[in-house]
Structures are given as structure tokens and as C-alpha cells.
Protein backbone atom coordinates (compact mmCIF):
# COMPACT_ATOMS: atom_id res chain seq x y z
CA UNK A 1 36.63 -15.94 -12.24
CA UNK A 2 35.59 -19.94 -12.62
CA UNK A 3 35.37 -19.53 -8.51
CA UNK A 4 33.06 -16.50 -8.65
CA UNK A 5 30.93 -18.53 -11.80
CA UNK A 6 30.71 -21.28 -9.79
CA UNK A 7 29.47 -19.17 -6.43
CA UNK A 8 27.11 -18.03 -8.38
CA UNK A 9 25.62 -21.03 -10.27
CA UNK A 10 25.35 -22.50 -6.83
CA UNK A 11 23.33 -19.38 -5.43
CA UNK A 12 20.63 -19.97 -7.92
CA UNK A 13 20.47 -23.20 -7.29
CA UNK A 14 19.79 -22.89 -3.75
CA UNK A 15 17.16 -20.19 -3.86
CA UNK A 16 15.61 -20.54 -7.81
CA UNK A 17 12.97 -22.53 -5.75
CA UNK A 18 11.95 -20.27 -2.78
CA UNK A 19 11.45 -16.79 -4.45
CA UNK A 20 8.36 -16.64 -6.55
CA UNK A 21 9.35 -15.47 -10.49
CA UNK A 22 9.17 -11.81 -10.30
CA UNK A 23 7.39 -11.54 -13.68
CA UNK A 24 4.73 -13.75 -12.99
CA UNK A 25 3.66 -12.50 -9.85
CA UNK A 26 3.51 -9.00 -10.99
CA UNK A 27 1.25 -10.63 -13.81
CA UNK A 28 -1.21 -12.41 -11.03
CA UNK A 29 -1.93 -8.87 -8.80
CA UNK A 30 -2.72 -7.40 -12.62
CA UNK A 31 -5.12 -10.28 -13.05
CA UNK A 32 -6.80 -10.14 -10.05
CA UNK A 33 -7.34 -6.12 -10.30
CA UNK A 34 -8.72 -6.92 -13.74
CA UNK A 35 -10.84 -9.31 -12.32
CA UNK A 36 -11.99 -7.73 -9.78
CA UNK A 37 -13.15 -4.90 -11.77
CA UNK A 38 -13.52 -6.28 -15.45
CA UNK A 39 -14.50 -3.36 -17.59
CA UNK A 40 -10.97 -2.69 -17.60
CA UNK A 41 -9.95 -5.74 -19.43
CA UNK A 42 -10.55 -5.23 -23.31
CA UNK A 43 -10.61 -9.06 -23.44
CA UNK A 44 -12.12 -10.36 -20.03
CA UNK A 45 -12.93 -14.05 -19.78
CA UNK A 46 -16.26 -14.89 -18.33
CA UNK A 47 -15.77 -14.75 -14.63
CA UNK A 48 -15.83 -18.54 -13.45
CA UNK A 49 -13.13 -19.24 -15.90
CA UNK A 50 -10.71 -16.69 -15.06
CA UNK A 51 -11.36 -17.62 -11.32
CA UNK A 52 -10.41 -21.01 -12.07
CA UNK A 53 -7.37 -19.92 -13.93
CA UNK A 54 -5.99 -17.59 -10.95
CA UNK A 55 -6.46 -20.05 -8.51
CA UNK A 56 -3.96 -22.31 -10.57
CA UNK A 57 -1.53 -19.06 -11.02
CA UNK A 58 -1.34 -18.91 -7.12
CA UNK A 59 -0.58 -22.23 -6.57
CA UNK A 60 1.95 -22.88 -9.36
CA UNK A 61 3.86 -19.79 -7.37
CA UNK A 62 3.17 -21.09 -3.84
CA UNK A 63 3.77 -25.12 -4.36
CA UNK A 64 7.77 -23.83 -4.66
CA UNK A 65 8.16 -21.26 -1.97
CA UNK A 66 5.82 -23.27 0.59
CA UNK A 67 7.34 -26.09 2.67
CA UNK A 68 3.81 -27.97 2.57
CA UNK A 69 2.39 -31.07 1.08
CA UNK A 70 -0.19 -29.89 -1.49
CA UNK A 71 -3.72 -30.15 0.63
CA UNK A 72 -1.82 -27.17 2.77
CA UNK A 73 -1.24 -25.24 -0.53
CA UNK A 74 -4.68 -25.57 -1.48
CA UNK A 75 -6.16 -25.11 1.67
CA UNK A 76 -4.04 -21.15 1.05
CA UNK A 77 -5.04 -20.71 -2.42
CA UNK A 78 -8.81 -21.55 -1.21
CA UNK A 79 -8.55 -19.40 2.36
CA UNK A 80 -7.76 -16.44 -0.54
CA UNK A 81 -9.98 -16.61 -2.86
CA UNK A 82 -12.88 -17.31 -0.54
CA UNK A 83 -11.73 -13.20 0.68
CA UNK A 84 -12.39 -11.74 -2.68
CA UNK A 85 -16.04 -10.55 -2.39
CA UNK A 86 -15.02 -8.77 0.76
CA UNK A 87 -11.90 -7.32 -0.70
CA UNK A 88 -14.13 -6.10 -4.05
CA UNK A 89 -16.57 -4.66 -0.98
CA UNK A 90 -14.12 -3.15 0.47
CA UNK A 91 -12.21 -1.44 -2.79
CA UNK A 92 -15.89 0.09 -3.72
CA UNK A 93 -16.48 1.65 -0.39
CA UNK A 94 -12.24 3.17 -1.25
CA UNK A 95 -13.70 4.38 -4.50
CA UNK A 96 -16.76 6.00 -3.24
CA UNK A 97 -14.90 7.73 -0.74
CA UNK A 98 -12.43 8.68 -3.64
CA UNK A 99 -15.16 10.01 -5.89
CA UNK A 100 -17.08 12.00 -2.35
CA UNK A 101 -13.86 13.44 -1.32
CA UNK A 102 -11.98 14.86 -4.48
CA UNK A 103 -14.16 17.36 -6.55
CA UNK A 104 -12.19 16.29 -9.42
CA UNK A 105 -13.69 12.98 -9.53
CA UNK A 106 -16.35 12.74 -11.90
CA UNK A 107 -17.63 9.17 -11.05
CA UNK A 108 -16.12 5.82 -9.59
CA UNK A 109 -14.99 3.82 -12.40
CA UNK A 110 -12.65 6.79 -13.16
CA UNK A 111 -11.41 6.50 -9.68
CA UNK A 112 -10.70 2.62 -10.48
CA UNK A 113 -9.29 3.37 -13.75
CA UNK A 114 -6.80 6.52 -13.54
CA UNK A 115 -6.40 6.98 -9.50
CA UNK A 116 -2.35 5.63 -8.84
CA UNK A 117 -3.44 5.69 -5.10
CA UNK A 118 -6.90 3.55 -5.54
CA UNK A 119 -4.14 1.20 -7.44
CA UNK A 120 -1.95 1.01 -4.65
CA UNK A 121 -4.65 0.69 -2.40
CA UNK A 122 -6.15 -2.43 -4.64
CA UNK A 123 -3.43 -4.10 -4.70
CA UNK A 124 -2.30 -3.91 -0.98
CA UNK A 125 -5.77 -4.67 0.32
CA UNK A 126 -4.75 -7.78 -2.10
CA UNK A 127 -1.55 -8.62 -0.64
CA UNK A 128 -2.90 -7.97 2.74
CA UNK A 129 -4.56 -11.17 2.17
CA UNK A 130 -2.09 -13.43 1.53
CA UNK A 131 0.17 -12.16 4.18
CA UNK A 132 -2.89 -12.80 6.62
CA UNK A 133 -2.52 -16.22 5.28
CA UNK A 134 1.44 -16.30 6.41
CA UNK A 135 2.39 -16.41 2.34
CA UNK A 136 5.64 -15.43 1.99
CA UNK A 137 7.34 -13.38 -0.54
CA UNK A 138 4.18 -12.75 -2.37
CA UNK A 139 2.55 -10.23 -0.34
CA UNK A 140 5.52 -8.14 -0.55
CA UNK A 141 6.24 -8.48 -4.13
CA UNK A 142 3.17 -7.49 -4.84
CA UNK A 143 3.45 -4.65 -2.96
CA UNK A 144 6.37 -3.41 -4.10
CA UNK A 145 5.32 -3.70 -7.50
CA UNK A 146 2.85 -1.26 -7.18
CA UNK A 147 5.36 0.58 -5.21
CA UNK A 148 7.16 1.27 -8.62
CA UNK A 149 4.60 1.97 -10.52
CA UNK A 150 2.82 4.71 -8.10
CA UNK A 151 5.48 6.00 -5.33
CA UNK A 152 3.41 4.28 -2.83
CA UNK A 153 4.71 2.07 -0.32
CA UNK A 154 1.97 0.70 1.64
CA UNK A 155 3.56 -2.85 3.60
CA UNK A 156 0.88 -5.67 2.98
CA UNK A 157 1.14 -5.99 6.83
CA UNK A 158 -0.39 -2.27 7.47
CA UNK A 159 -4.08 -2.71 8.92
CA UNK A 160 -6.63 -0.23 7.00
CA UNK A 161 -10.04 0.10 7.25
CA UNK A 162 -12.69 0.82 4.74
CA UNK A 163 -13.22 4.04 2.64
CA UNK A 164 -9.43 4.79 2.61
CA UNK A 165 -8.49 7.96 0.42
CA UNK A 166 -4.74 8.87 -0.79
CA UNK A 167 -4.87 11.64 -2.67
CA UNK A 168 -2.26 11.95 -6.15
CA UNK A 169 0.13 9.82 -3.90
CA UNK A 170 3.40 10.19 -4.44
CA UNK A 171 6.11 9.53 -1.65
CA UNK A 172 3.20 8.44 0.24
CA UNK A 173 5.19 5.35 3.33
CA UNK A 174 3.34 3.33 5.52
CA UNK A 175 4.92 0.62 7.35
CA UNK A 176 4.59 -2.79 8.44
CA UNK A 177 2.89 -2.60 11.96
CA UNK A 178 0.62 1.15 11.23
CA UNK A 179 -2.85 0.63 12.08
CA UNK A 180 -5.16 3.18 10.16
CA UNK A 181 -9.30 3.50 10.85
CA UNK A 182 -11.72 3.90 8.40
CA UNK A 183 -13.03 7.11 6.38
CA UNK A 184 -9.06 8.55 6.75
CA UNK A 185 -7.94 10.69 4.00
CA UNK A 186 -4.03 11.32 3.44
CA UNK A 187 -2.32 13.35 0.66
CA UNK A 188 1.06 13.00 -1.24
CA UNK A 189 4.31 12.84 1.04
CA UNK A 190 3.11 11.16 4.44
CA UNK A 191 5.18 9.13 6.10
CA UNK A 192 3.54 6.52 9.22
CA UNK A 193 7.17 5.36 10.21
CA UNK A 194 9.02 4.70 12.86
CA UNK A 195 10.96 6.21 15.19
CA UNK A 196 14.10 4.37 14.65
CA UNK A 197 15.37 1.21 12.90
CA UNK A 198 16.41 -1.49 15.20
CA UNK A 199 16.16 -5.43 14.24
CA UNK A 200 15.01 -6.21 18.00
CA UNK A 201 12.02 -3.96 17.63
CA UNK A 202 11.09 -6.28 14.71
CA UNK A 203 8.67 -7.41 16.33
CA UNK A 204 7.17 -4.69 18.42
CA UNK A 205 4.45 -2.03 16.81
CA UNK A 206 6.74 0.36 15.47
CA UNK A 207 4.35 2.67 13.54
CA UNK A 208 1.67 4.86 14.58
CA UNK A 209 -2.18 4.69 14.87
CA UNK A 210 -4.13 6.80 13.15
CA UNK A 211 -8.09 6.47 14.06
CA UNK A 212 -11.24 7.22 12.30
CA UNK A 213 -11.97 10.45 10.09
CA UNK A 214 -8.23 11.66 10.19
CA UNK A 215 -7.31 13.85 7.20
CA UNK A 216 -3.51 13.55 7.22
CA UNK A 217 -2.21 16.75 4.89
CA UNK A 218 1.22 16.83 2.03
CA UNK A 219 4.69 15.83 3.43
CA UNK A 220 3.44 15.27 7.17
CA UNK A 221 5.59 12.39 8.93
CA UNK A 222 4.10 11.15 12.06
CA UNK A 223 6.25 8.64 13.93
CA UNK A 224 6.47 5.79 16.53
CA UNK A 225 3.98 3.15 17.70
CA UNK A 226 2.89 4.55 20.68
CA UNK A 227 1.74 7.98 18.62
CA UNK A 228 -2.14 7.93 18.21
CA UNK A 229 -3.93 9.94 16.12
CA UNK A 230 -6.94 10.97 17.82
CA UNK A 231 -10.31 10.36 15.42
CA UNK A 232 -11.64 13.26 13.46
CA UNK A 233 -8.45 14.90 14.13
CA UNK A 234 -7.07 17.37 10.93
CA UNK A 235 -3.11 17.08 10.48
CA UNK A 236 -1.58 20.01 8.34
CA UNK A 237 1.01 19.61 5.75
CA UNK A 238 4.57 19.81 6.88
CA UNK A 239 3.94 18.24 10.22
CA UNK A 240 6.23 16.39 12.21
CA UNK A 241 4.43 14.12 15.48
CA UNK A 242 5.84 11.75 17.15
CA UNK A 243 3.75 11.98 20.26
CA UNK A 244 -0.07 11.26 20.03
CA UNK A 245 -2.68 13.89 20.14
CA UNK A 246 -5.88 13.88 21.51
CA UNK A 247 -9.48 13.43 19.47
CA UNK A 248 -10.92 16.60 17.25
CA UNK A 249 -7.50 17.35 17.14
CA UNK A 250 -5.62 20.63 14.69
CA UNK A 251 -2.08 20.03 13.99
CA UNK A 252 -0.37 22.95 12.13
CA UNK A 253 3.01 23.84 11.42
CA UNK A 254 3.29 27.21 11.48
CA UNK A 255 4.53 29.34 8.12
CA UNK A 256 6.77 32.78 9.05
CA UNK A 257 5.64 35.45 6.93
CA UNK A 258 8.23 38.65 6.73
CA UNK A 259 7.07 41.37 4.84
CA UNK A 260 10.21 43.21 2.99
CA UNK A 261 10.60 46.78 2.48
CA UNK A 262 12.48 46.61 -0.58
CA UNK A 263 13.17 44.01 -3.93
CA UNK A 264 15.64 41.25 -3.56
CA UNK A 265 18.81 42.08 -4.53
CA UNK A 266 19.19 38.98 -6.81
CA UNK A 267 16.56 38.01 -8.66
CA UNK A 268 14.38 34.88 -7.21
CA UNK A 269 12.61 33.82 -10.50
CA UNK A 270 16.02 32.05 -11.64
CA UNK A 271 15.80 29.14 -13.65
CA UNK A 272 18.25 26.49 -12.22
């Protein structure tokens, strides 16, 4: 045992430096969704200050995992939160399309403050960021964060455009190299995946395109990054693709109906 002790003590050691503390970065992409929309904070700070204060968050995580001098940390932590404006832009134009799309929606701030998939969405147009900014770790943390806290799993390397709508959410995959337009709707269970996992494809596009004013329906997996989703195309639920379809496109899979002539033997309202 004082071998495998000693294996480990020297595995922290080597990598306690270059993996950001899991607690504290889950902690910044709270702060910055509280900042960016403040009436959810109970006890906001006035705005300047709590800029200041996330600025210093982000670098105390970066200064370890970054192998730069300190003007090239900065020069990251400023690059970021120079995009915040245009990622608060872009989140409102999400919620509107939120609150225009689902009838249930009674205005935007209860979009912002109850909708798991504007969350997820919040946080990966966040983490989008700062892997546009070659951050590592973070981007992915984030994501994955929000990953466990909605069923969600958007990569922070996904390209989205504005007034993106996930509807309740759950099981919802997108990966790493998916390129989705803007005004696209999806609902609970899609996968954009690929068609098979291979390390050399790593760094090939591997995940379909899906292009403007696509409504993507439940449990539909489209696959492959050659597939394209032609715009203002409708995909229904339980839809399998992995070949692209043309513009004003309607995907359905097709339910069998059998009509019986007499009651089930066994009875099919059993409780398991």
C-alpha cells in the first residue's frame, strides 16, 4: 500500500496545478449568469464591482492551467469580458424566442429564471467564449456542469446562432464540431452526433449541420458531418438521418397502427 500512497501523492502533485478547482469554477459560470441577468441575485453587487471581481476569479483559475507570463493571461481574461454585451444580446434574443415559441411561457424573465434549457444554453454560449479564446479545461467544465444539473450536453465548441430554443431538455447531445443556424427549435432527446467514434477523426467535422428555422422534434438523432439539415426544414420525433435532406424539408417516422378485433389477453395497464 505505501507504493500505491506514494503513486498517488505524486499524481496530485503533477496535475494539482493544471486542472482548474472544480468548485470554484462551477461558482464563476453561476456568477456570471447572475450577472448577466441580476434580478436573480437576492444580493447583487452594483455592476462595476462584481465585474471587477469576476475578472480576478478568471484569472486566479487561468494563471495555473495557462503556460503564459501574466500580460497573456490578462490579455484572455480581457478578450472575455470585452464578449459579454454580445453574449447578454445574444441570451435575450434565446429568451424571446423561448417566450414566442412555447405557449406556456408567460414572459421572458420566467424563461431566464425556471427554463433548464435557457440555462444550458447561458452557460454554453459562456463557455463558448473561452474556448474561442483556446482556454482549456474551463470551457468544458463549465459545460459539463450544467450538463448535471439539466441533462444537456451542449460541447462549448458547438457553433449556434441566435434565438436558439430547447424545449424541457432532457437527454438533449450536441457535439463538439455541430454547426446549428439561428431561429432552430429542438425538443427533449436529440442527439447531433456522430457517426462513429474514431480518435483520427478528431479533428475532422464529425457532427451535422443543421440550418436556419429547423424545428428538430423528441428523441430524433441525426448523424455525421456531412448530414445537412436543409433550412426551414420540420424533423419529426423518432427520426433517425444520417444523410442530409434538402430545404422545406418533412422528416417523419412513420407509426403502424393495427386495429384489433378482440381485448388483449393479458392485461396492458400493469404496473411494473
Amino acid at each position: 500500500m505505501d507504493t500505491f500512497f506514494l503513486e498517488l501523492d505524486s499524481y496530485r502533485k503533477q496535475y494539482a496545478y493544471r486542472v482548474p478547482p472544480q468548485a470554484e469554477t462551477q461558482a464563476l459560470a453561476d456568477e456570471l449568469f447572475y450577472f448577466l441577468f441580476p434580478f436573480l441575485n437576492p444580493h447583487p453587487r452594483p455592476a462595476r464591482i462584481q465585474f471587477e471581481l469576476m475578472k480576478n476569479d478568471l484569472e486566479s483559475l487561468l494563471h495555473p492551467v495557462l503556460e503564459t507570463n501574466a500580460a497573456g493571461v490578462q490579455t484572455i481574461v480581457d478578450s472575455f469580458f470585452a464578449q459579454l454585451p454580445t453574449v447578454r444580446t445574444l441570451l435575450l434574443e434565446d429568451a424571446d424566442a423561448f417566450f414566442k415559441f412555447d405557449p406556456a411561457a408567460t414572459c421572458t424573465e420566467e424563461v431566464i429564471a425556471t427554463y433548464p434549457g435557457f440555462h444550458a444554453i447561458a452557460v454554453y454560449r459562456l463557455a463558448h467564449a473561452l474556448y474561442q479564446l483556446d482556454v482549456p479545461f474551463l470551457p468544458r467544465m463549465m459545460s459539463e456542469y450544467l450538463h448535471g444539473k439539466t441533462g444537456i450536453d451542449i460541447h462549448p465548441a458547438a457553433s449556434i446562432g441566435h434565438s436558439f430554443f430547447i424545449d424541457h431538455g432532457t437527454g438533449v447531445v450536441i457535439g463538439a464540431t455541430a454547426v446549428i443556424g439561428k431561429n432552430v427549435k429542438i425538443y427533449q432527446g436529440v442527439t447531433l452526433g456522430a457517426l462513429q467514434v474514431d480518435k483520427s477523426l478528431a479533428a475532422t467535422k464529425r457532427h451535422p449541420t443543421i440550418e436556419d428555422n429547423t424545428v428538430i422534434y423528441a428523441n430524433s438523432t441525426i448523424l455525421g458531418g456531412k448530414t445537412v439539415i436543409g433550412h426551414d426544414s420540420v424533423i419529426g420525433g423518432n427520426t433517425w438521418l444520417t444523410e442530409s435532406v434538402p430545404p422545406y424539408s418533412v422528416v417523419l417516422h412513420q407509426a403502424q397502427v393495427k386495429v384489433r378485433t378482440k381485448p388483449f389477453e393479458e392485461p396492458v395497464n400493469f404496473v411494473i
